[in-house]
C-alpha atoms as a PDB file:
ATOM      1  CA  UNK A   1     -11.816  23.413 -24.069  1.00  0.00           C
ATOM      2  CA  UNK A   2     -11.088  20.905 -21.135  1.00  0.00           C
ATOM      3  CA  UNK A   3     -11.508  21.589 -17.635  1.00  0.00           C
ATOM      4  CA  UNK A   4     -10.369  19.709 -14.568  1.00  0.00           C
ATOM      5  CA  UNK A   5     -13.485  18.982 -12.857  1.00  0.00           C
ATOM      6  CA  UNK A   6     -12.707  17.797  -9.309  1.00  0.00           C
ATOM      7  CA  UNK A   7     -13.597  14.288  -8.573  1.00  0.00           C
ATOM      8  CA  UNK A   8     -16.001  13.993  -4.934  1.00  0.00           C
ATOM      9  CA  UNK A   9     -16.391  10.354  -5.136  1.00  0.00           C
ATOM     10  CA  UNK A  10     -13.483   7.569  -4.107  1.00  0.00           C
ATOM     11  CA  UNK A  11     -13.606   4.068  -4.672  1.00  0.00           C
ATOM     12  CA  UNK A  12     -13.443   1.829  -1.824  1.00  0.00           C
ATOM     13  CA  UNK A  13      -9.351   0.748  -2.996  1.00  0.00           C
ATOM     14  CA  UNK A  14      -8.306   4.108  -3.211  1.00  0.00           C
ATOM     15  CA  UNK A  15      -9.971   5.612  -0.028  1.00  0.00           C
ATOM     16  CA  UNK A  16      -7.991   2.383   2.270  1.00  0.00           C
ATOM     17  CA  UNK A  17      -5.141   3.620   0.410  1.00  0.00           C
ATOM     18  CA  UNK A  18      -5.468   7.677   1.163  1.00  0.00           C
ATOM     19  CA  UNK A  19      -6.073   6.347   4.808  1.00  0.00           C
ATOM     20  CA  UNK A  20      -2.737   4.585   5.300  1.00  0.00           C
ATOM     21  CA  UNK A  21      -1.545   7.621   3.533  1.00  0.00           C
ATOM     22  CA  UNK A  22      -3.230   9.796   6.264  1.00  0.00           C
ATOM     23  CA  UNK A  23      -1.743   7.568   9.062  1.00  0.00           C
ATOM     24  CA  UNK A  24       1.677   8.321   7.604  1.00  0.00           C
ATOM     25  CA  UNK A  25       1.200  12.326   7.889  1.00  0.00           C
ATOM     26  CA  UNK A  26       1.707  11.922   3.608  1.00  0.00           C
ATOM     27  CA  UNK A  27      -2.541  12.398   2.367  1.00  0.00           C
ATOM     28  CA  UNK A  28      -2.958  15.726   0.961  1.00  0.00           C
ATOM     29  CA  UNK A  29      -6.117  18.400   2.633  1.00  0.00           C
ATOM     30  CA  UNK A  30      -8.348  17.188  -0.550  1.00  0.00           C
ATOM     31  CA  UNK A  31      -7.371  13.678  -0.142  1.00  0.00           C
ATOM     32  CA  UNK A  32      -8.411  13.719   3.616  1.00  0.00           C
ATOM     33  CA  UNK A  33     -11.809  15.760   2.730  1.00  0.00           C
ATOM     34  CA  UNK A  34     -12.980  13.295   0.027  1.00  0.00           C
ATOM     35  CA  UNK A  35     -11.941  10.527   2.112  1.00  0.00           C
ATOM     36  CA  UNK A  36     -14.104  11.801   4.944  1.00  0.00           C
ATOM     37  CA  UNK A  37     -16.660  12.023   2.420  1.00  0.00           C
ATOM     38  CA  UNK A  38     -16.435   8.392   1.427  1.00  0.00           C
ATOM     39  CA  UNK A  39     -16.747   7.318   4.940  1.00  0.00           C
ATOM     40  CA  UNK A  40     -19.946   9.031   5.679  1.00  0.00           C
ATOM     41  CA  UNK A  41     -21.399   6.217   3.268  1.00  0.00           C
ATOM     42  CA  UNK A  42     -18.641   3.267   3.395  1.00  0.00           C
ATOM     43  CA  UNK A  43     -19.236   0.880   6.091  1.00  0.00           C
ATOM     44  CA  UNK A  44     -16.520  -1.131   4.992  1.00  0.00           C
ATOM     45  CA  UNK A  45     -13.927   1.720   4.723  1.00  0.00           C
ATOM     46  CA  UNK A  46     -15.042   3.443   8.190  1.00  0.00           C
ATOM     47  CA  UNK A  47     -14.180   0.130   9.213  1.00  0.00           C
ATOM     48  CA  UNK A  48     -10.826  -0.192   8.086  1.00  0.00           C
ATOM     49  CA  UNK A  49     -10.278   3.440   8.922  1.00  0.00           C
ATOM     50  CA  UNK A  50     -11.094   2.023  12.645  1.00  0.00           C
ATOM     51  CA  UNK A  51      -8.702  -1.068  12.477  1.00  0.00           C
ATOM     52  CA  UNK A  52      -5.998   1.072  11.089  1.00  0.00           C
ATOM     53  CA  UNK A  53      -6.101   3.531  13.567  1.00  0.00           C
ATOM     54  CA  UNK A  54      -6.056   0.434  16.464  1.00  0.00           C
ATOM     55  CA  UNK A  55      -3.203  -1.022  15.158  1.00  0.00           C
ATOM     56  CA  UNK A  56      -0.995   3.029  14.573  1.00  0.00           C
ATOM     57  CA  UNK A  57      -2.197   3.113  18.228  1.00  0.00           C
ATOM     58  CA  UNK A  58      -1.148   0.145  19.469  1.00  0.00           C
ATOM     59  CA  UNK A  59       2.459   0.353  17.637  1.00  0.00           C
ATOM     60  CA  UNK A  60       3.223   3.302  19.072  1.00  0.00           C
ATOM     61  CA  UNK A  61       2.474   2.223  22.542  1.00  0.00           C
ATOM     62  CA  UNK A  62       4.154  -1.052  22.437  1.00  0.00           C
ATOM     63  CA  UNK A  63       7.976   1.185  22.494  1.00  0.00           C
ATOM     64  CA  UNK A  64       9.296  -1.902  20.197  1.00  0.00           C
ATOM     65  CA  UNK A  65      12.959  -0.937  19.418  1.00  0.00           C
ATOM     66  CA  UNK A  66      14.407  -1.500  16.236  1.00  0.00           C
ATOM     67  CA  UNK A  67      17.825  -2.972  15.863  1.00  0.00           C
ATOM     68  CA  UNK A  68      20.662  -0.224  14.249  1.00  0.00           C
ATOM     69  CA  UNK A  69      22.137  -0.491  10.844  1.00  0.00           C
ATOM     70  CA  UNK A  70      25.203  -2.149  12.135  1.00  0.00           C
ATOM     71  CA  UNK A  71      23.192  -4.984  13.953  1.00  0.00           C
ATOM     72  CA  UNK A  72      21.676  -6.268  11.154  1.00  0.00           C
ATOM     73  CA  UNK A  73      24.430  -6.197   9.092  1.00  0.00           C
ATOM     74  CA  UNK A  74      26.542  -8.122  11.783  1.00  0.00           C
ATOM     75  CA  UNK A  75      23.639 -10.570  11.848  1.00  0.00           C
ATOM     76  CA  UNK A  76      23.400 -10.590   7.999  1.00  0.00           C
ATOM     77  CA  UNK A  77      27.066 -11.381   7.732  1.00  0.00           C
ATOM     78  CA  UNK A  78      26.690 -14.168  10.104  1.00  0.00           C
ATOM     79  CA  UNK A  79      23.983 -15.832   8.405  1.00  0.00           C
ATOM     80  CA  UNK A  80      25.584 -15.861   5.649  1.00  0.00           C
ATOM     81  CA  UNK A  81      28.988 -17.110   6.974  1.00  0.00           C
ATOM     82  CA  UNK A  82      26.648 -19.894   8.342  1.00  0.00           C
ATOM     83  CA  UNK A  83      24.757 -20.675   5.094  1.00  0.00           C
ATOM     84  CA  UNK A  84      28.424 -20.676   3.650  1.00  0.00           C
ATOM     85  CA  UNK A  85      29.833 -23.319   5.934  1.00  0.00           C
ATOM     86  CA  UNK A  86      26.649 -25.768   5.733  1.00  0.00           C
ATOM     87  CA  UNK A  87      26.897 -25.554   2.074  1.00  0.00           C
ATOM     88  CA  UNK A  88      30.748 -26.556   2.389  1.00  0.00           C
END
């Protein structure tokens, strides 16, 4: 008989990768508990954690605006109308 035993410990790869999962609202509860867990001993990964939460920070206060659908397409179409004529 097999039981699902429930795995504490997180490598290093897969605890940067829960944290840019927590930074995107998608990390599960467990996720977020183990990864705590891991960065009670993880200098390297509290680290990261750090950085990443910097840079989340700083994107959100720099109120960058994204062009609209449209735009790029426009700009796509012209690019290409351009790569089209130098090619002629």
């Amino acid at each position: 008989m097999s039981t699902k035993k429930m795995k504490i410990v997180m490598p290093c790869d897969e605890a940067n990768h829960v944290c840019d999962k927590t930074q995107y609202k998608e990390a599960t509860l467990w996720e977020k508990i183990i990864l705590n867990i891991h960065l009670i001993y993880c200098r390297a990964c509290r680290k990261y954690t750090k950085n990443n939460s910097k840079l989340t920070k700083k994107i959100k206060e720099s109120k960058v605006e994204c062009l609209d659908r449209k735009c790029k397409e426009s700009m796509k179409k012209e690019l290409n109308n351009a790569i089209n004529q130098d090619s002629n």
